[in-house]
Protein backbone atom coordinates (compact mmCIF):
# COMPACT_ATOMS: atom_id res chain seq x y z
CA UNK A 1 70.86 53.16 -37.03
CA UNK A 2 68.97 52.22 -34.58
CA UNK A 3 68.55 54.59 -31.93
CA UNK A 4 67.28 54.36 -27.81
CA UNK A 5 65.50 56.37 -26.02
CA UNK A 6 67.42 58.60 -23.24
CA UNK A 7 66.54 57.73 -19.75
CA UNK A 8 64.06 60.42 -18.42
CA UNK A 9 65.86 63.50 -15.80
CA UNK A 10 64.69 62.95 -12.68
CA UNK A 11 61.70 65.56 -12.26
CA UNK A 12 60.83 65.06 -16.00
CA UNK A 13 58.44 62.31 -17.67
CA UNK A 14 57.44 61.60 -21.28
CA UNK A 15 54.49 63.91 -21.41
CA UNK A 16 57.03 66.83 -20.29
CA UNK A 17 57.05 66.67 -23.90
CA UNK A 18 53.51 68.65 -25.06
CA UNK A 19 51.79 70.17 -28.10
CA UNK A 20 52.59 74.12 -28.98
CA UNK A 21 48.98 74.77 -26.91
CA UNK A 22 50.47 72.57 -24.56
CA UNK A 23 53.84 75.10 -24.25
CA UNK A 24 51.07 78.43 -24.03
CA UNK A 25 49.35 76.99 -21.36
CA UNK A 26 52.71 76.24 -19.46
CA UNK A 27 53.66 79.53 -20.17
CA UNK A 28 50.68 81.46 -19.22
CA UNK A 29 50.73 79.27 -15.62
CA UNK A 30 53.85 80.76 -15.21
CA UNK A 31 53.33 84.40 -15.97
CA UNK A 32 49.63 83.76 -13.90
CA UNK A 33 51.93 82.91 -10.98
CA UNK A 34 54.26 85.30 -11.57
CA UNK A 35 51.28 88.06 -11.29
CA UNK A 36 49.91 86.06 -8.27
CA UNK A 37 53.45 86.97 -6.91
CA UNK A 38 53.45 90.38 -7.21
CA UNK A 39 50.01 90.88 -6.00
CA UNK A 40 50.42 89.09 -3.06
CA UNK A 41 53.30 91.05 -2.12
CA UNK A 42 51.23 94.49 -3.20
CA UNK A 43 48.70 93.27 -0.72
CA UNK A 44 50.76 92.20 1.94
CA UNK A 45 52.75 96.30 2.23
CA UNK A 46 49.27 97.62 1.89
CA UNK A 47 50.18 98.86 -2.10
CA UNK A 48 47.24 99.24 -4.31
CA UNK A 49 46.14 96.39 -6.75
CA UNK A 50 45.45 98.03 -9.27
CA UNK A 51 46.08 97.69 -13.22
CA UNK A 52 48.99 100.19 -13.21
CA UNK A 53 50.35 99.07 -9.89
CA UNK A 54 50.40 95.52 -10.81
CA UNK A 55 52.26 96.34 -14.13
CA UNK A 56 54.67 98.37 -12.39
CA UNK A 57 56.20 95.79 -9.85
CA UNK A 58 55.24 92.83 -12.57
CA UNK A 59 56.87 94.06 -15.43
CA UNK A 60 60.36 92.95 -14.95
CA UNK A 61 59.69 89.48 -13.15
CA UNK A 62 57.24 89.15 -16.79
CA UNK A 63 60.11 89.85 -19.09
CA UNK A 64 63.24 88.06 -16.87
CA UNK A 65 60.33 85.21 -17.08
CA UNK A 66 60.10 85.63 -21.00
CA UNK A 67 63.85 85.57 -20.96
CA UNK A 68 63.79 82.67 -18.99
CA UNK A 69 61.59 80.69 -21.24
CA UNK A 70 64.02 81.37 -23.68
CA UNK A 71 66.96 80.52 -22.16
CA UNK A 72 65.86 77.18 -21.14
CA UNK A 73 63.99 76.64 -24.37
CA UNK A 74 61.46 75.71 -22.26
CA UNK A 75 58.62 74.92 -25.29
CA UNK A 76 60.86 71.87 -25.46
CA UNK A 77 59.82 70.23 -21.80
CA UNK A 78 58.08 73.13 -20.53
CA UNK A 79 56.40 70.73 -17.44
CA UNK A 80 60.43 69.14 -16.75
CA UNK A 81 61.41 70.37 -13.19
CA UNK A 82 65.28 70.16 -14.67
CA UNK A 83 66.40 71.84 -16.66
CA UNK A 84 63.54 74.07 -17.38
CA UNK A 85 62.36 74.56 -14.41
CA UNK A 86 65.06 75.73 -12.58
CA UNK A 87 66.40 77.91 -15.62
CA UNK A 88 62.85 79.70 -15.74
CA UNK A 89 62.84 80.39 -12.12
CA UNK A 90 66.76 81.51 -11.92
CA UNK A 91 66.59 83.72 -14.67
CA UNK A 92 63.17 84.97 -13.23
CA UNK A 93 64.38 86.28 -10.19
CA UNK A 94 67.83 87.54 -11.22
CA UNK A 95 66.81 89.31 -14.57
CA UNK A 96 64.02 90.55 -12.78
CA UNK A 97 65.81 91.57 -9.81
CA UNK A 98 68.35 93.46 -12.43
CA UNK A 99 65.72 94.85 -14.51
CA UNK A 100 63.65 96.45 -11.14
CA UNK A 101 67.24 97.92 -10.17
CA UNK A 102 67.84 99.41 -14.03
CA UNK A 103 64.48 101.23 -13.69
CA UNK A 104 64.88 102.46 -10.13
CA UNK A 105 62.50 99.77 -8.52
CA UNK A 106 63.64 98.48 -4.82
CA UNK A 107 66.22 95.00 -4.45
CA UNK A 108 66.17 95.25 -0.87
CA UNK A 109 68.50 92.16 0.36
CA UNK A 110 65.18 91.02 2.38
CA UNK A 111 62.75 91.03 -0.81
CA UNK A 112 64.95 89.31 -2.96
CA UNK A 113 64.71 86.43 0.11
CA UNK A 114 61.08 86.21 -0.21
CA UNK A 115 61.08 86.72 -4.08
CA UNK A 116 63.42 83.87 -4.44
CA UNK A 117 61.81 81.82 -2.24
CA UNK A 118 58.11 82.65 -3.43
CA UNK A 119 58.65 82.28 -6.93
CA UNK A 120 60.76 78.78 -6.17
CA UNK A 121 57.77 77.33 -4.72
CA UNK A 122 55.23 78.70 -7.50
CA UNK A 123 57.35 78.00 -10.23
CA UNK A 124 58.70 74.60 -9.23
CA UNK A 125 55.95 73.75 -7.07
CA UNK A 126 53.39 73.35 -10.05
CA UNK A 127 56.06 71.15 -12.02
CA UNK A 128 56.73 69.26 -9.12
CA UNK A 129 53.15 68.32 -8.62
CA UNK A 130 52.34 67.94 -12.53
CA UNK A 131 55.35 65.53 -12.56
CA UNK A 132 54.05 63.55 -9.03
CA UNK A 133 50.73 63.21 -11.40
CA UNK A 134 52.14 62.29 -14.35
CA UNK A 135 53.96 59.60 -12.77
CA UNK A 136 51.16 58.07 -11.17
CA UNK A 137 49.14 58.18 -14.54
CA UNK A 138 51.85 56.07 -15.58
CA UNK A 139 51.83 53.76 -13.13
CA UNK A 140 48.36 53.07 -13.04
CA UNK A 141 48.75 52.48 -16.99
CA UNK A 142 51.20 50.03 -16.62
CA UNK A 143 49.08 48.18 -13.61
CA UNK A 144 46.05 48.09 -16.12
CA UNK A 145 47.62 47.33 -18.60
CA UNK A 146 49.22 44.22 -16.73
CA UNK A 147 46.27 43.17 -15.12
CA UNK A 148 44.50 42.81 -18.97
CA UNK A 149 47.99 41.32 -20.00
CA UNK A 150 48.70 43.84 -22.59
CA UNK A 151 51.52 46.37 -22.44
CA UNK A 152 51.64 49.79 -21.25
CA UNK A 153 54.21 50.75 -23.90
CA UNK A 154 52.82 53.02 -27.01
């Protein structure tokens, strides 16, 4: 049986596709970002930066983000905008949202906005970008490789 290749999502590529160290370093971009979330908004209401603080606000957006890669099995593509992407930052902000609310942590209307929002553009920003790179690594390939008249293919 021969069997074709699926067309590529849009917001995905080929080397959405990486090694397990690949996955871990997705990951820990993720949960770095996540961190770089709650310590900006620590910062920003004057709230201490340290250890205990951070682990205090970070702890649920770290496991709803653990969750998340779960969900989405996001080893599988972890650099794909869609699915994974979107998964991983939905079930980011909700399970984290529910998890701050089961331990007595603030949901204000007005910081699930920002959180939302913030973690949107860190967690599908850095896709987004790796994807825009990706795709121009293949295109510049594929000129090279028909400029020497060989293909670009593996």
């Amino acid at each position: 049986m021969n069997r074709q290749s699926a067309p590529q999502p849009a917001g995905s590529s080929a080397s959405a596709r990486p090694t397990a160290s690949g996955a871990v370093a997705a990951f820990l971009v993720d949960a770095v970002l996540v961190l770089l979330f709650v310590v900006i908004g620590r910062r920003s209401h004057a709230e201490g930066v340290d250890l205990a603080g951070i682990w205090q606000t970070g702890w649920p957006f770290l496991a709803a983000l653990a969750v998340g890669w779960l969900v989405s099995l996001a080893w599988r593509r972890p650099l794909a905008l869609w699915p994974t992407g979107v998964v991983v930052w939905v079930v980011t902000v909700a399970g984290g949202m529910a998890l701050r609310a089961a331990s007595g942590q603030g949901t204000d209307p007005a910081f699930i906005v920002v959180a939302t929002v913030t973690l949107a553009v860190l967690l599908l920003g850095w896709r987004a970008i790796e994807g825009f790179r990706a795709r121009r690594r293949a295109a510049r390939a594929a000129a090279e490789a028909e400029a020497n008249g060989t293909s670009a293919a593996p």
